[in-house]
PDB file of N, CA and C in Angstrom:
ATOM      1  N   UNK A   1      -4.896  29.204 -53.360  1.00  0.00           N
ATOM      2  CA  UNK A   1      -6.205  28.578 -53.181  1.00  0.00           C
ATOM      3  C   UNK A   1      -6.001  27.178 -52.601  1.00  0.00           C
ATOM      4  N   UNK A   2      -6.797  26.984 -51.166  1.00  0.00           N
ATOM      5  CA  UNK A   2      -6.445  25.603 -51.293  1.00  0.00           C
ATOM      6  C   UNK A   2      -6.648  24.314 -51.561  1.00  0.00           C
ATOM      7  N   UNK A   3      -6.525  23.109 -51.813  1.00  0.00           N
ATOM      8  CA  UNK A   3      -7.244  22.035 -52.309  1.00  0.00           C
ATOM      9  C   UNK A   3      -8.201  21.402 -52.304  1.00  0.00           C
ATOM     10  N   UNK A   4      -9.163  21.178 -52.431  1.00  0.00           N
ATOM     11  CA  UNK A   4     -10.473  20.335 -52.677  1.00  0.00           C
ATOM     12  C   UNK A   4     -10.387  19.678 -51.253  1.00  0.00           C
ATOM     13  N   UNK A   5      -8.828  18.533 -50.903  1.00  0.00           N
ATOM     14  CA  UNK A   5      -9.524  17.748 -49.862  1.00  0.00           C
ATOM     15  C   UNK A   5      -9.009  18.715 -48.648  1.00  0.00           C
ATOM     16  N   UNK A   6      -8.238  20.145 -48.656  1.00  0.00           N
ATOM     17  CA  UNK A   6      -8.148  20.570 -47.368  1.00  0.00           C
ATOM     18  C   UNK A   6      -9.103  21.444 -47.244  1.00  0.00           C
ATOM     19  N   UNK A   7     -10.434  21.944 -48.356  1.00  0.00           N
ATOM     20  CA  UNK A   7     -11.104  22.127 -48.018  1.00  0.00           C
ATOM     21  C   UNK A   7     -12.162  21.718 -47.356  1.00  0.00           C
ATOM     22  N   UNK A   8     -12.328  19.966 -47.995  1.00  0.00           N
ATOM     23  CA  UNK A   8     -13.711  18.349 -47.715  1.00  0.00           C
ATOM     24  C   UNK A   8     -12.935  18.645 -46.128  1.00  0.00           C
ATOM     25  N   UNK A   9     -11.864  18.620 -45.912  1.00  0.00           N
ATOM     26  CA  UNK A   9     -11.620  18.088 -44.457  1.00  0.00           C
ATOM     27  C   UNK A   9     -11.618  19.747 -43.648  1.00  0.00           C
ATOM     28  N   UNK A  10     -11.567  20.732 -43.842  1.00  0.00           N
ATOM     29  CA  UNK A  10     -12.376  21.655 -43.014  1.00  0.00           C
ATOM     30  C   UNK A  10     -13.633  21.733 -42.973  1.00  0.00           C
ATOM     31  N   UNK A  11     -14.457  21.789 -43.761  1.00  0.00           N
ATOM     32  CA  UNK A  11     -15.596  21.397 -43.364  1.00  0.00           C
ATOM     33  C   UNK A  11     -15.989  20.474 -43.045  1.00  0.00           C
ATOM     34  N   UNK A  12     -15.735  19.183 -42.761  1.00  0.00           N
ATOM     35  CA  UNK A  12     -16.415  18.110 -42.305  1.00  0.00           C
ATOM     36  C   UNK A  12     -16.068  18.844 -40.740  1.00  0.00           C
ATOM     37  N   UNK A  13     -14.536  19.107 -40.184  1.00  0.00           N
ATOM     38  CA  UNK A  13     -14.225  19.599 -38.682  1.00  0.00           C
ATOM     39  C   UNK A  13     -15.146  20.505 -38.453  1.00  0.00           C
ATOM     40  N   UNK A  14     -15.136  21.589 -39.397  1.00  0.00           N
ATOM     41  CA  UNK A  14     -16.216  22.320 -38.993  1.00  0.00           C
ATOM     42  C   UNK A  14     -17.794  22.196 -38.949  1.00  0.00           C
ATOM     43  N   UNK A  15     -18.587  21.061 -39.286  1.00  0.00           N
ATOM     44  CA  UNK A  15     -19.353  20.711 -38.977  1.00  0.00           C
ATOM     45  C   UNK A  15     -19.581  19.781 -37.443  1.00  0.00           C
ATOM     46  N   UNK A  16     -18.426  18.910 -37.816  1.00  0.00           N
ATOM     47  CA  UNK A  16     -18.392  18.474 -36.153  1.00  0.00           C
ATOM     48  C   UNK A  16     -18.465  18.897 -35.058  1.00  0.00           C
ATOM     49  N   UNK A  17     -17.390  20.594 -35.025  1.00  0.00           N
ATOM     50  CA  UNK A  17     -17.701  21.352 -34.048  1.00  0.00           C
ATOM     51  C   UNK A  17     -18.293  22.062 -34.137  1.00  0.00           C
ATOM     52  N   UNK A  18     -19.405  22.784 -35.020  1.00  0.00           N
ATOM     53  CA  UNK A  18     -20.335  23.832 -34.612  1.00  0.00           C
ATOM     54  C   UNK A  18     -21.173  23.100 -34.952  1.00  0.00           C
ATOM     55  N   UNK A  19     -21.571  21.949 -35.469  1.00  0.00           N
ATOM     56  CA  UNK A  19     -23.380  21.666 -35.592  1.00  0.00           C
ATOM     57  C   UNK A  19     -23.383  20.884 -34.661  1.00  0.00           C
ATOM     58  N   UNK A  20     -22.768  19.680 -34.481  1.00  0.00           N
ATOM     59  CA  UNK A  20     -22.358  18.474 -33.940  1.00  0.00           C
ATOM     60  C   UNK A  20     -22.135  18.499 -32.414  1.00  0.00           C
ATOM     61  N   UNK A  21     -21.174  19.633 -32.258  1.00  0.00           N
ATOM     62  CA  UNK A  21     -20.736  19.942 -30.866  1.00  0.00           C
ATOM     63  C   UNK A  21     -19.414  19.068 -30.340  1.00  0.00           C
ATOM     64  N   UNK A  22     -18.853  18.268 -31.279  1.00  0.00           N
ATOM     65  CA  UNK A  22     -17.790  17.519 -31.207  1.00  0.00           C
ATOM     66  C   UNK A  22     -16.162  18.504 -30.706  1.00  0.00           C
ATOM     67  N   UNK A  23     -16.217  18.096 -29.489  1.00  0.00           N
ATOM     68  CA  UNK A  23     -14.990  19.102 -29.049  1.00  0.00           C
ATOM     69  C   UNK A  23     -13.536  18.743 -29.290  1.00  0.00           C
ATOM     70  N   UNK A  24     -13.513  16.654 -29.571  1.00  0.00           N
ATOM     71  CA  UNK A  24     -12.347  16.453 -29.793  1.00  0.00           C
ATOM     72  C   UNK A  24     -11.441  17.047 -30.938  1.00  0.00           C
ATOM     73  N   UNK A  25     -10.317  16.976 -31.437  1.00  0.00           N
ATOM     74  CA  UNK A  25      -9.881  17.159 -32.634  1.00  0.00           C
ATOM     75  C   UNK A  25      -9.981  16.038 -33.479  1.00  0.00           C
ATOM     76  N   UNK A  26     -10.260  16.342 -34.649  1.00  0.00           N
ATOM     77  CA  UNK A  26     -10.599  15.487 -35.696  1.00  0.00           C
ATOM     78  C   UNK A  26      -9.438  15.172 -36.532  1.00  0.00           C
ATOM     79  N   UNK A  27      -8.933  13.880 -36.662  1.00  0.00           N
ATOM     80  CA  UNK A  27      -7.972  13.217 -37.586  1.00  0.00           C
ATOM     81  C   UNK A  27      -8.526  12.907 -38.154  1.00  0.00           C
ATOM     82  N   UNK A  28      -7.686  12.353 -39.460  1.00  0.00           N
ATOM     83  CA  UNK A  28      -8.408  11.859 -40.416  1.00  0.00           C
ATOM     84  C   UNK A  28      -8.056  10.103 -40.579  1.00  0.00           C
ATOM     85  N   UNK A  29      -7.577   9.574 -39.247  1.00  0.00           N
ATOM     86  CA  UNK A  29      -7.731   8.001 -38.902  1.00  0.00           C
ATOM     87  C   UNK A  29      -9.068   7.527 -37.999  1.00  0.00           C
ATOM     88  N   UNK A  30      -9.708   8.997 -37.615  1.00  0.00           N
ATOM     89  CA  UNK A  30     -10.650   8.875 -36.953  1.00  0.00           C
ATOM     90  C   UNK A  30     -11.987   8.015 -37.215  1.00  0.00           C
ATOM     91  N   UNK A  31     -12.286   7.163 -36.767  1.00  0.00           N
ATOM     92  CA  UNK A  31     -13.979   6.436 -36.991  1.00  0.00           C
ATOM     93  C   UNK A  31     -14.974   7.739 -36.542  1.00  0.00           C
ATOM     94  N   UNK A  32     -15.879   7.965 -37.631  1.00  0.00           N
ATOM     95  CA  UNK A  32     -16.776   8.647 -37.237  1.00  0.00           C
ATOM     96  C   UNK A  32     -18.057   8.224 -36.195  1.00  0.00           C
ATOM     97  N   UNK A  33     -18.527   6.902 -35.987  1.00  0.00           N
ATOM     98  CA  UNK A  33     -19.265   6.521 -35.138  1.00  0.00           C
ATOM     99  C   UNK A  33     -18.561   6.324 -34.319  1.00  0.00           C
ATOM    100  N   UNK A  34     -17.274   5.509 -34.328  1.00  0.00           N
ATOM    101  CA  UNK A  34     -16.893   4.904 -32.699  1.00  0.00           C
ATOM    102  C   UNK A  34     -15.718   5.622 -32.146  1.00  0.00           C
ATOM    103  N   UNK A  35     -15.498   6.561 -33.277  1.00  0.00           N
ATOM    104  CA  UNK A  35     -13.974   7.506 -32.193  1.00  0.00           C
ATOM    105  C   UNK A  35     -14.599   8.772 -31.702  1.00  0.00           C
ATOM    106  N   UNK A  36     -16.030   8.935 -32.894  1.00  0.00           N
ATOM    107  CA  UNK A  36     -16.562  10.470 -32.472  1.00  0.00           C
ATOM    108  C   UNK A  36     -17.708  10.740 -32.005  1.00  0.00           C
ATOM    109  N   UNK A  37     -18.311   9.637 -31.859  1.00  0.00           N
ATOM    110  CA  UNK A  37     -19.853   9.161 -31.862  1.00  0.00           C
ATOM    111  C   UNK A  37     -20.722   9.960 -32.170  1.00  0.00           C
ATOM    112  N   UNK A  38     -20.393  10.035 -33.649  1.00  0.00           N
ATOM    113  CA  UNK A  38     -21.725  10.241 -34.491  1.00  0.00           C
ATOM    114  C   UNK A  38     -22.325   9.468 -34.853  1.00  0.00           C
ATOM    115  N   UNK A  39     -23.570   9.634 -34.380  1.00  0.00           N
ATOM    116  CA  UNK A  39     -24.897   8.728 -34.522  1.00  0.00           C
ATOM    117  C   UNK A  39     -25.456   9.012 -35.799  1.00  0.00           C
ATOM    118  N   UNK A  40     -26.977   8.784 -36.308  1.00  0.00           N
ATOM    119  CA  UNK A  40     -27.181   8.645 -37.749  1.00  0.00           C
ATOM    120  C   UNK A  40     -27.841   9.860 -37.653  1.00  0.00           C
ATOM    121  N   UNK A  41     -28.046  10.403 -37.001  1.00  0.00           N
ATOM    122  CA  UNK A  41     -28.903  11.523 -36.965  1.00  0.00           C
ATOM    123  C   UNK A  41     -27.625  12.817 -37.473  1.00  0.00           C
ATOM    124  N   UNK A  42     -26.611  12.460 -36.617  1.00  0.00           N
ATOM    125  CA  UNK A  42     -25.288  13.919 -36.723  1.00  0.00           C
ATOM    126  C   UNK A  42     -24.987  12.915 -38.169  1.00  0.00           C
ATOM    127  N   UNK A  43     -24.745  11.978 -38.905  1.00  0.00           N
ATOM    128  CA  UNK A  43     -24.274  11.612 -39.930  1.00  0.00           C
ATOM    129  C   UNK A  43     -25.527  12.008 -40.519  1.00  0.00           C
ATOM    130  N   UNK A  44     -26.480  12.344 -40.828  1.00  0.00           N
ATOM    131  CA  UNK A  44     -27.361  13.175 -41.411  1.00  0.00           C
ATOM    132  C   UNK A  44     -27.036  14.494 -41.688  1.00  0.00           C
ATOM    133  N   UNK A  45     -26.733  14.716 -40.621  1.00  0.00           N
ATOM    134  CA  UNK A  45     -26.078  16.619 -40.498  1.00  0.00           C
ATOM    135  C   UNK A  45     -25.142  16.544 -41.368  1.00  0.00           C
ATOM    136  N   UNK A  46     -23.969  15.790 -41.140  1.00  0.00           N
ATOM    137  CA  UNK A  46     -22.779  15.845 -42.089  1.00  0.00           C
ATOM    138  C   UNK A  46     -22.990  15.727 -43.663  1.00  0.00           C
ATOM    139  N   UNK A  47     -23.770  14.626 -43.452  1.00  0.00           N
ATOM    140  CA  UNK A  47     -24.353  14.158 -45.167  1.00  0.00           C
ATOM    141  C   UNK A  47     -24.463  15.706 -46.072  1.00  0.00           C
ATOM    142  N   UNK A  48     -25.607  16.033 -45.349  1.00  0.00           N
ATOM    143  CA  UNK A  48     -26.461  17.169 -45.710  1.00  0.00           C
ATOM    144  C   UNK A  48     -25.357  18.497 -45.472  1.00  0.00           C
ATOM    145  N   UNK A  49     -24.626  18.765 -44.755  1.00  0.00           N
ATOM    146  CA  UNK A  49     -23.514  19.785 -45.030  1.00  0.00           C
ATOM    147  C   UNK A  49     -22.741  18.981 -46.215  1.00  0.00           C
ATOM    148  N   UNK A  50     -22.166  18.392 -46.214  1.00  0.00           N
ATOM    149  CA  UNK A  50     -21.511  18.220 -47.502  1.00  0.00           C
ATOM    150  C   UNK A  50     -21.565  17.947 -48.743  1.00  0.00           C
ATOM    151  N   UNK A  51     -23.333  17.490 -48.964  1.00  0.00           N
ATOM    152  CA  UNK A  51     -23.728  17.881 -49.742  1.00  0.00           C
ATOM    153  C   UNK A  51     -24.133  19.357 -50.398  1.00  0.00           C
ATOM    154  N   UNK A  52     -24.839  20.474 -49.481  1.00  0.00           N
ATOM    155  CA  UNK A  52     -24.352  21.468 -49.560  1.00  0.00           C
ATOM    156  C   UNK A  52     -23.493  22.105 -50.626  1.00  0.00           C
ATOM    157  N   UNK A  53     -22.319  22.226 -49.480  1.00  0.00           N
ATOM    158  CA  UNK A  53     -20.896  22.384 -49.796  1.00  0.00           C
ATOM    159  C   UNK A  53     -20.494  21.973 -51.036  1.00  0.00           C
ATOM    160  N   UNK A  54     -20.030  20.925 -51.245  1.00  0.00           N
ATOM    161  CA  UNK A  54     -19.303  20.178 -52.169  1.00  0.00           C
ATOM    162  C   UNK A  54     -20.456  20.022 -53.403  1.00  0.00           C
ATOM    163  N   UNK A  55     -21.552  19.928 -53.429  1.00  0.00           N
ATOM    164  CA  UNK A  55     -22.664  19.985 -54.344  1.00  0.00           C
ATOM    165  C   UNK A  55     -22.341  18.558 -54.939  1.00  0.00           C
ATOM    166  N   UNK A  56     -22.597  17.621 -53.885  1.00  0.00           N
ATOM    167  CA  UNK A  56     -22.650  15.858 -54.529  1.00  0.00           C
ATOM    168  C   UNK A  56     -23.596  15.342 -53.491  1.00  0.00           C
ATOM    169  N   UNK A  57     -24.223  13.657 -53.920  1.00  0.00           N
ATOM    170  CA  UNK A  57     -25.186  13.288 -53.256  1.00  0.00           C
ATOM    171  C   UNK A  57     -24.499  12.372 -52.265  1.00  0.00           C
ATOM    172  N   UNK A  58     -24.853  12.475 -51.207  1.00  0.00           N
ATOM    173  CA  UNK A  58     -24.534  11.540 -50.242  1.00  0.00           C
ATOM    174  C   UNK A  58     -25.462  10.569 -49.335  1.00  0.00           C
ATOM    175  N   UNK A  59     -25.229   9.473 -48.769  1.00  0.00           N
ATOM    176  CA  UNK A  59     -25.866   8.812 -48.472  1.00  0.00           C
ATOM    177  C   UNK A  59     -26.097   8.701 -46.817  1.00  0.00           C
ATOM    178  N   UNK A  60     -26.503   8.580 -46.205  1.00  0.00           N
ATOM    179  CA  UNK A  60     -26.517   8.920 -44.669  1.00  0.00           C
ATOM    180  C   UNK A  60     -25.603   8.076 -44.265  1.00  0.00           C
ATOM    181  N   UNK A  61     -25.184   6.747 -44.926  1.00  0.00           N
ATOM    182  CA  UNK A  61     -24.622   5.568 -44.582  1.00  0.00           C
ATOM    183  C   UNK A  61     -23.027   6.404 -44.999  1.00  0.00           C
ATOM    184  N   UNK A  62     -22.979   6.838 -45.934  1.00  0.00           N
ATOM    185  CA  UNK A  62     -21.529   7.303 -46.122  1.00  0.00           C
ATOM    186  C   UNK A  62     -21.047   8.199 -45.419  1.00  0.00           C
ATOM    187  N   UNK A  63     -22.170   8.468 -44.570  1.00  0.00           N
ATOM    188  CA  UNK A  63     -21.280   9.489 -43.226  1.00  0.00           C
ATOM    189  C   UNK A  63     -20.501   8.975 -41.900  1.00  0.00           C
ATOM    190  N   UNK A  64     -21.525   7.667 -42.016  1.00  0.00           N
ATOM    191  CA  UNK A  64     -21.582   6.943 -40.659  1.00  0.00           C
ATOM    192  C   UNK A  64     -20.438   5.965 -40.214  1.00  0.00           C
ATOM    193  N   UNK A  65     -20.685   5.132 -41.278  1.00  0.00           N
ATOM    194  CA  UNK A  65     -19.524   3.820 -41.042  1.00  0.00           C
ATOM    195  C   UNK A  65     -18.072   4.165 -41.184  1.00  0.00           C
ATOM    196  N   UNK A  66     -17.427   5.403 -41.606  1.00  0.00           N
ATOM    197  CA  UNK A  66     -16.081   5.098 -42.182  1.00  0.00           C
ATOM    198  C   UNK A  66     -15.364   6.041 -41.638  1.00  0.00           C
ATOM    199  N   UNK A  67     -13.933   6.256 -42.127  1.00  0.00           N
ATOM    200  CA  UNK A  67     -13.053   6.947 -41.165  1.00  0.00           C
ATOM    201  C   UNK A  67     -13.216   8.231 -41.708  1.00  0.00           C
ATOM    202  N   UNK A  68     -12.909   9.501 -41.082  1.00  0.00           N
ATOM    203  CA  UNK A  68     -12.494  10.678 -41.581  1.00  0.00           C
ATOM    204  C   UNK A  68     -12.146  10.965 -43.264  1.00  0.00           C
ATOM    205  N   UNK A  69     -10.558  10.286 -43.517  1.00  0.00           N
ATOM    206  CA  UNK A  69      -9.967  10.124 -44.610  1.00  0.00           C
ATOM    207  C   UNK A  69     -10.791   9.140 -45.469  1.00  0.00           C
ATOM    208  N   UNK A  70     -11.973   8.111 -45.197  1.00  0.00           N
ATOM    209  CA  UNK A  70     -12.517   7.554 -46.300  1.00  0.00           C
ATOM    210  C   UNK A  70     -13.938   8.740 -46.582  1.00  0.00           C
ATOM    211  N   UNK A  71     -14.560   9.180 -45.957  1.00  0.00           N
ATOM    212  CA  UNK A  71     -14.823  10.541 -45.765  1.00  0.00           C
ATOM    213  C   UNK A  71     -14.902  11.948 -47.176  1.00  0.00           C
ATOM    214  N   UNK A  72     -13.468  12.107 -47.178  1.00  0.00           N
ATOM    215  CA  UNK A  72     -12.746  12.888 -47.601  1.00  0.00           C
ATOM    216  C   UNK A  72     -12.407  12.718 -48.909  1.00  0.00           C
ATOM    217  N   UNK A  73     -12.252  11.297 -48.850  1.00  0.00           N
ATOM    218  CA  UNK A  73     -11.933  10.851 -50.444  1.00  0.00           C
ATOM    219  C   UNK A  73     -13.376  10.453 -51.043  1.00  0.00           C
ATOM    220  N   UNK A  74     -14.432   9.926 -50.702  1.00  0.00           N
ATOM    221  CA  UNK A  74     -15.347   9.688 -51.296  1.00  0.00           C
ATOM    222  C   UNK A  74     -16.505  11.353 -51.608  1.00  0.00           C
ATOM    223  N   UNK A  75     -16.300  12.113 -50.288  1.00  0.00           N
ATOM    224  CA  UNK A  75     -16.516  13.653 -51.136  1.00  0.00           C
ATOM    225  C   UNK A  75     -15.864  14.297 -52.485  1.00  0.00           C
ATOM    226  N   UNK A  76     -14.534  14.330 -52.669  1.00  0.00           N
ATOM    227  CA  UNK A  76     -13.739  14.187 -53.341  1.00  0.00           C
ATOM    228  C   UNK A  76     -13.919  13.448 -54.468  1.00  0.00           C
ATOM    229  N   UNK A  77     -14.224  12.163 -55.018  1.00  0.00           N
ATOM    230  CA  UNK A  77     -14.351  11.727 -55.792  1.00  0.00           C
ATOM    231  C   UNK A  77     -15.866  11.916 -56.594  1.00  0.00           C
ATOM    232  N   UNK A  78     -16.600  12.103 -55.774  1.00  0.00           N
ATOM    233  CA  UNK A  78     -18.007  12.217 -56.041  1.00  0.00           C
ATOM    234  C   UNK A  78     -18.369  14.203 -56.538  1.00  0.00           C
ATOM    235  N   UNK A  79     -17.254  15.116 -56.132  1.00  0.00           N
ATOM    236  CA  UNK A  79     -16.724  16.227 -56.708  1.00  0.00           C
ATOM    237  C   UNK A  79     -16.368  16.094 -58.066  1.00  0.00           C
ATOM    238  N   UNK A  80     -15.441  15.653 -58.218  1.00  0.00           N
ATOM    239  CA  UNK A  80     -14.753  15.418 -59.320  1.00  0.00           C
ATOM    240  C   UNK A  80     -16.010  14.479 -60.389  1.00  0.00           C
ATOM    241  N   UNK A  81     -16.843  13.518 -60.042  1.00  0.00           N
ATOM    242  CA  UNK A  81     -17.269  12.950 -60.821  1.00  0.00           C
ATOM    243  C   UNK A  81     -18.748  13.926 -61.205  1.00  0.00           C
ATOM    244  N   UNK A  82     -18.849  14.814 -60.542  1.00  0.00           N
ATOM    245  CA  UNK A  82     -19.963  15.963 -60.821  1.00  0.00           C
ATOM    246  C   UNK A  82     -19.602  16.506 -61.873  1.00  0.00           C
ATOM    247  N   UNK A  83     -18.173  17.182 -61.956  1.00  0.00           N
ATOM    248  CA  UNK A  83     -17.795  18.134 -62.692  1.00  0.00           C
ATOM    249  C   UNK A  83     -17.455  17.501 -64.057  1.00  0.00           C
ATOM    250  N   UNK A  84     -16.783  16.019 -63.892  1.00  0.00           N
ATOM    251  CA  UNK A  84     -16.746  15.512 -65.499  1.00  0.00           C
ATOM    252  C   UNK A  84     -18.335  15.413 -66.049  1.00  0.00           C
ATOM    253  N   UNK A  85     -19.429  15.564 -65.328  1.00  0.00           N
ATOM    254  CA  UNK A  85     -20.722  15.583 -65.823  1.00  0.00           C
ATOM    255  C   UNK A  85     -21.302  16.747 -66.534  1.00  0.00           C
ATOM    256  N   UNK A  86     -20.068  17.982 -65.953  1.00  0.00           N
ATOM    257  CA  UNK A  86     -20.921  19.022 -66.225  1.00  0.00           C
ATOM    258  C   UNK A  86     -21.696  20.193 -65.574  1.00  0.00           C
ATOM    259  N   UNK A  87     -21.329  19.019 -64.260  1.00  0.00           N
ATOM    260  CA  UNK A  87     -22.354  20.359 -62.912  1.00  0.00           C
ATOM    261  C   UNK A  87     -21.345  21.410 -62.617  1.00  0.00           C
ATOM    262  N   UNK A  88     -21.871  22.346 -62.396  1.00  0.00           N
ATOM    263  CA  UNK A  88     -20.979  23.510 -61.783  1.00  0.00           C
ATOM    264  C   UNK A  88     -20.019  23.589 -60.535  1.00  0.00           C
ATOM    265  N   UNK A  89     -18.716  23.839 -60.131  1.00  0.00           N
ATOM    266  CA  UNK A  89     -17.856  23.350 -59.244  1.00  0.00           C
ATOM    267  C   UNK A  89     -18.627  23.706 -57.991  1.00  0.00           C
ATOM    268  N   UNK A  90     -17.779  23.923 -57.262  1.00  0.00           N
ATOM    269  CA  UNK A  90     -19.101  23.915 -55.399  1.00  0.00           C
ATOM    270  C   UNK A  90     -18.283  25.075 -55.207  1.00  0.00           C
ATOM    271  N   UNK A  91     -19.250  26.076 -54.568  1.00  0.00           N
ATOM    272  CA  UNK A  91     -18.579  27.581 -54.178  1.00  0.00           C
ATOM    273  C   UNK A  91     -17.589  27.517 -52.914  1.00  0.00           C
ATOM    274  N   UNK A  92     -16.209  28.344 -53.404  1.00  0.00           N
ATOM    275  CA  UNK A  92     -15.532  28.302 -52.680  1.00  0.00           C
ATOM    276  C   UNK A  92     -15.552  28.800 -51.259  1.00  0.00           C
ATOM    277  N   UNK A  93     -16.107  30.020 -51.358  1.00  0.00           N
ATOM    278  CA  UNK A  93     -16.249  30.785 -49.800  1.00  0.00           C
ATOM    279  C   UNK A  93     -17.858  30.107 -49.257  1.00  0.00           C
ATOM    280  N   UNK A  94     -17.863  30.026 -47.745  1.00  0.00           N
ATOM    281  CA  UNK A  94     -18.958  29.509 -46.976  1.00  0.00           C
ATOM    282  C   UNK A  94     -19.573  31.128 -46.590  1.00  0.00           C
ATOM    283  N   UNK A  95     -20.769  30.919 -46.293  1.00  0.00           N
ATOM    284  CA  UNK A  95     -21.879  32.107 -45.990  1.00  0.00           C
ATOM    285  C   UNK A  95     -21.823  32.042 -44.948  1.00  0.00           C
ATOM    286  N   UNK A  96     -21.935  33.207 -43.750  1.00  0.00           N
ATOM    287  CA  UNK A  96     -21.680  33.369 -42.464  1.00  0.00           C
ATOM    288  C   UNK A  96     -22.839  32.765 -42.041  1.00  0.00           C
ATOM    289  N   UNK A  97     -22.946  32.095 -40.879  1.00  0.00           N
ATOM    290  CA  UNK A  97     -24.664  31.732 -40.701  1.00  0.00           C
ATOM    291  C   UNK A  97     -25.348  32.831 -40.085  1.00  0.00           C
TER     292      UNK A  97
END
């Protein structure tokens, strides 16, 4: 099974390239506004997929300003701080669209 953040970091790629349309490859030193130019509208998209996904709240701003890997860890942490609450983990397999 694999880990929480190699899952946060396939789906964030995979949102980039199928909602987003982002053709580059995605690192995780990457700036999401100024290496990938996501605007607030696609950092909406992302928000809202990874909230989704990961079943935590996100802020439109936490999509926008930061790198890939800050990204990744703040999904991640905000995971983890669900589950010491009590909420139910976030389903592993994605639904075909």
């Amino acid at each position: 099974m694999p880990d929480l953040r190699t899952e946060i970091l396939a789906e964030i790629r995979r949102v980039l390239a199928v909602e987003l349309e982002v053709a580059a490859p995605v690192e995780l030193h990457q700036e999401l506004a100024r290496d990938l130019r996501v605007d607030s509208m696609g950092a909406l998209v992302l928000a809202v997929a990874l909230e989704d996904r990961f079943r935590v709240k996100l802020a439109e701003e936490d999509a926008a300003a930061v790198t890939v890997k800050d990204l990744v860890d703040l999904v991640e942490r905000r995971a983890g701080d669900a589950r010491a609450n009590g909420e139910p983990e976030p389903s592993r397999t994605r639904e075909a669209p």
